[in-house]
Protein backbone atom coordinates (compact mmCIF):
# COMPACT_ATOMS: atom_id res chain seq x y z
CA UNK A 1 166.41 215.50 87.25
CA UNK A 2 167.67 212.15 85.32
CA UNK A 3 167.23 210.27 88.48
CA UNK A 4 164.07 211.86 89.04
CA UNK A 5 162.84 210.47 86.33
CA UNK A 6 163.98 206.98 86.54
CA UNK A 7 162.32 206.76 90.02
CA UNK A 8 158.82 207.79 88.83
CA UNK A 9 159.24 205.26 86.15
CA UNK A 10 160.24 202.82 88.52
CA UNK A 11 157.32 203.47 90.78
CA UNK A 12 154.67 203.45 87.65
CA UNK A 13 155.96 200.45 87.11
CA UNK A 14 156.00 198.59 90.22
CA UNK A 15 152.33 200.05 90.71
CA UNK A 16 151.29 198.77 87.43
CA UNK A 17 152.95 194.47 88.28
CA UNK A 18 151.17 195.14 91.44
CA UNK A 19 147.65 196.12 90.19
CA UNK A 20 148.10 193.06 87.07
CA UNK A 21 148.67 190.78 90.29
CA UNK A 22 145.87 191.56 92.11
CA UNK A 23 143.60 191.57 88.59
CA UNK A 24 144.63 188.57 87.64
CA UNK A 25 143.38 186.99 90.87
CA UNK A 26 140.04 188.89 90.35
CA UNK A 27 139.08 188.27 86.61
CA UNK A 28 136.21 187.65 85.95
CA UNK A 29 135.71 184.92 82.60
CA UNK A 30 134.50 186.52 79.08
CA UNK A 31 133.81 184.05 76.54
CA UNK A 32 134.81 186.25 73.45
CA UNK A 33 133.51 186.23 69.97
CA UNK A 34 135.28 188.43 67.53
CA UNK A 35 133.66 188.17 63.87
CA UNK A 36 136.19 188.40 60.86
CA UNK A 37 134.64 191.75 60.08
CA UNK A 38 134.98 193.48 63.33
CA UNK A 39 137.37 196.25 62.68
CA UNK A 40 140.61 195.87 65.31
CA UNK A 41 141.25 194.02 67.81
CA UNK A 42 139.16 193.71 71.11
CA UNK A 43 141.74 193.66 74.10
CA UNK A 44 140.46 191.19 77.07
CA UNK A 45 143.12 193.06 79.25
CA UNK A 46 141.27 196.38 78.69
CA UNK A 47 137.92 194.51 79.55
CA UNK A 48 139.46 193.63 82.74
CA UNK A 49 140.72 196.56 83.92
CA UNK A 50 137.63 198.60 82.95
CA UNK A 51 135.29 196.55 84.93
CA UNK A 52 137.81 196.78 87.92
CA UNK A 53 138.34 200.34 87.61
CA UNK A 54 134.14 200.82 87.04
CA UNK A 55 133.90 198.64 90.30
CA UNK A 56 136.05 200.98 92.11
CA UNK A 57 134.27 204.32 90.67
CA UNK A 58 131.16 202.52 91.71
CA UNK A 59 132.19 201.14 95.15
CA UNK A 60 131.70 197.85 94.57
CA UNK A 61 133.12 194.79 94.22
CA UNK A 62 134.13 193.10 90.16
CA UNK A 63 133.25 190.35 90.87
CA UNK A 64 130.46 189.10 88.82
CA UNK A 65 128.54 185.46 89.49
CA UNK A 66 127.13 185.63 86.01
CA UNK A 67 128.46 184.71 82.64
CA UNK A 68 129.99 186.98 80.62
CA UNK A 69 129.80 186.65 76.60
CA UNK A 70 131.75 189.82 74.40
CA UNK A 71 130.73 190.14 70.66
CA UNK A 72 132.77 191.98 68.77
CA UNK A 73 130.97 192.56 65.51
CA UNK A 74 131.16 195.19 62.63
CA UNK A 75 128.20 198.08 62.19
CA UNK A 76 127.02 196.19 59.30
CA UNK A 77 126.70 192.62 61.70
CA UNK A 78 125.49 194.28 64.34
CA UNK A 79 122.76 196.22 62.51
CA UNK A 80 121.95 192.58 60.86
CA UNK A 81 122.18 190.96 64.44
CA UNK A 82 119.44 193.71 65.69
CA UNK A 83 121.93 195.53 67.61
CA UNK A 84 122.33 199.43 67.62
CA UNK A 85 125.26 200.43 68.78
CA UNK A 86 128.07 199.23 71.73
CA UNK A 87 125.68 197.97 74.98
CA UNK A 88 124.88 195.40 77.72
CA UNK A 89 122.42 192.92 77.45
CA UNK A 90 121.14 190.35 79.97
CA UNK A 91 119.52 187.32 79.42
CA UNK A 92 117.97 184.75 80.72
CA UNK A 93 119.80 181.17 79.82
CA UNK A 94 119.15 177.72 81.11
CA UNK A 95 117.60 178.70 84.67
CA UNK A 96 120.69 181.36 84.90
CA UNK A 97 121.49 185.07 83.91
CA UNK A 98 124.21 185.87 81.56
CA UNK A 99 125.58 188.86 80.07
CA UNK A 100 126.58 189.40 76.37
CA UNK A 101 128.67 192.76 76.04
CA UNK A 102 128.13 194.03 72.36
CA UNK A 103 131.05 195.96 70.98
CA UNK A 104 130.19 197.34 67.69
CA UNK A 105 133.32 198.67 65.93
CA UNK A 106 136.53 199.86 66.54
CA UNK A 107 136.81 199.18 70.62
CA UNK A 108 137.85 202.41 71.87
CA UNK A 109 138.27 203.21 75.72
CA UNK A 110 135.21 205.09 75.70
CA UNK A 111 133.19 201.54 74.82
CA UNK A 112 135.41 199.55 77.09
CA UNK A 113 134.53 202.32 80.25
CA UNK A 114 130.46 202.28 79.07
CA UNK A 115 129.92 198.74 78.73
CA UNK A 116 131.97 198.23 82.01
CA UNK A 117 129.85 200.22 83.92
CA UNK A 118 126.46 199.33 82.42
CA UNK A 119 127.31 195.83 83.18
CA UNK A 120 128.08 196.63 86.74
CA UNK A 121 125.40 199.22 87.37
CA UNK A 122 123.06 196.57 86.53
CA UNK A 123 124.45 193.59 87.97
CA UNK A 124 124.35 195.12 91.41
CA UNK A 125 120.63 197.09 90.76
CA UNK A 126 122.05 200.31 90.89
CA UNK A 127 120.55 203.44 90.05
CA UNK A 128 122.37 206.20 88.08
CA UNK A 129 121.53 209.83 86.53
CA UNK A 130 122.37 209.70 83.28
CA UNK A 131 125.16 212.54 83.78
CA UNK A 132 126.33 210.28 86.54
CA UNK A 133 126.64 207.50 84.36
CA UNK A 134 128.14 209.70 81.82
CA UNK A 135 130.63 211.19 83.75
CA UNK A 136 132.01 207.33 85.59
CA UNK A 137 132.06 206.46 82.06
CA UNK A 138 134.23 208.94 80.86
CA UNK A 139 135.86 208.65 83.98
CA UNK A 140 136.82 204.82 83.09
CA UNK A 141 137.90 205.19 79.56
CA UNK A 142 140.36 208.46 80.76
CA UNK A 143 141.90 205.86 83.64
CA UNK A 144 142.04 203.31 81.16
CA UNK A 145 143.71 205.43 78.68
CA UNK A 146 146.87 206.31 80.95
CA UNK A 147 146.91 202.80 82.68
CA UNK A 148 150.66 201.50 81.30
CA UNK A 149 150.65 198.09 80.27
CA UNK A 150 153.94 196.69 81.87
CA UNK A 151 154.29 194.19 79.48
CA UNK A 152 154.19 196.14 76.81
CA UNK A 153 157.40 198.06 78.01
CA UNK A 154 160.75 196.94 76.66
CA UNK A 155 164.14 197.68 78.44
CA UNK A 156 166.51 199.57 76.48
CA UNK A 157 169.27 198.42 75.02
């Protein structure tokens, strides 16, 4: 049972290098502002992953010719800011589009998988029911959740 065990920890791991790797040659670039305020810490890593798994819910590709900026603000700045909660915005800057990705609060998983897919739904036009869109959301932030983070493992001594 002991070796078992080692071997599906073994594979989880190997699956989880090999899926950095291939991310890592896919990311996309965020241009991150995180005010003083903004409660935790907004993980880049998590942003990452969520847009590739939303890309792979959705069936399309994460790569994304636009800019992407992430604020990472407090209720309190964001309310100030005009902003209502966690969303996707797109704008139009200097003859190009850009995204800005609004995190308001704590980021949880659920705000990493809905601004993920927003920002993919409407970078490639697409049309969702809303219980579609809930549902690849939720669907995101539960992947998301039990994605290990290899380098957050530590051998044991």
């Amino acid at each position: 049972m002991r070796i078992m065990s080692l071997i599906v920890s073994l594979m989880l791991f190997l699956v989880t290098l090999l899926s950095g790797e291939a991310l890592a040659q896919s990311k996309p670039g965020f241009i991150v502002f995180e005010h003083p305020r903004a409660p935790g810490k907004l993980s880049e890593d998590k942003l990452h992953r969520s847009l590739q798994l939303a890309a792979q819910e959705l069936h399309v590709s994460g790569e994304l010719q636009s800019s992407i900026y992430v604020f990472h603000v407090s209720a309190t700045d964001a309310k100030a800011a005009g902003v209502e909660m966690t969303s996707v915005w797109k704008t139009l800057r200097d003859g190009g589009y850009r995204y800005e990705l609004w995190v308001v609060g704590e980021p949880t998983d659920e705000a990493y998988g809905s601004v993920a897919v927003s920002l993919l739904k409407d970078s490639f036009g697409l049309s969702l029911e809303q219980e579609e869109g809930k549902r690849l959301k939720d669907s995101v932030a539960m992947k998301l959740a039990t994605t290990l983070n290899a380098r957050k493992l530590k051998p044991n001594k």
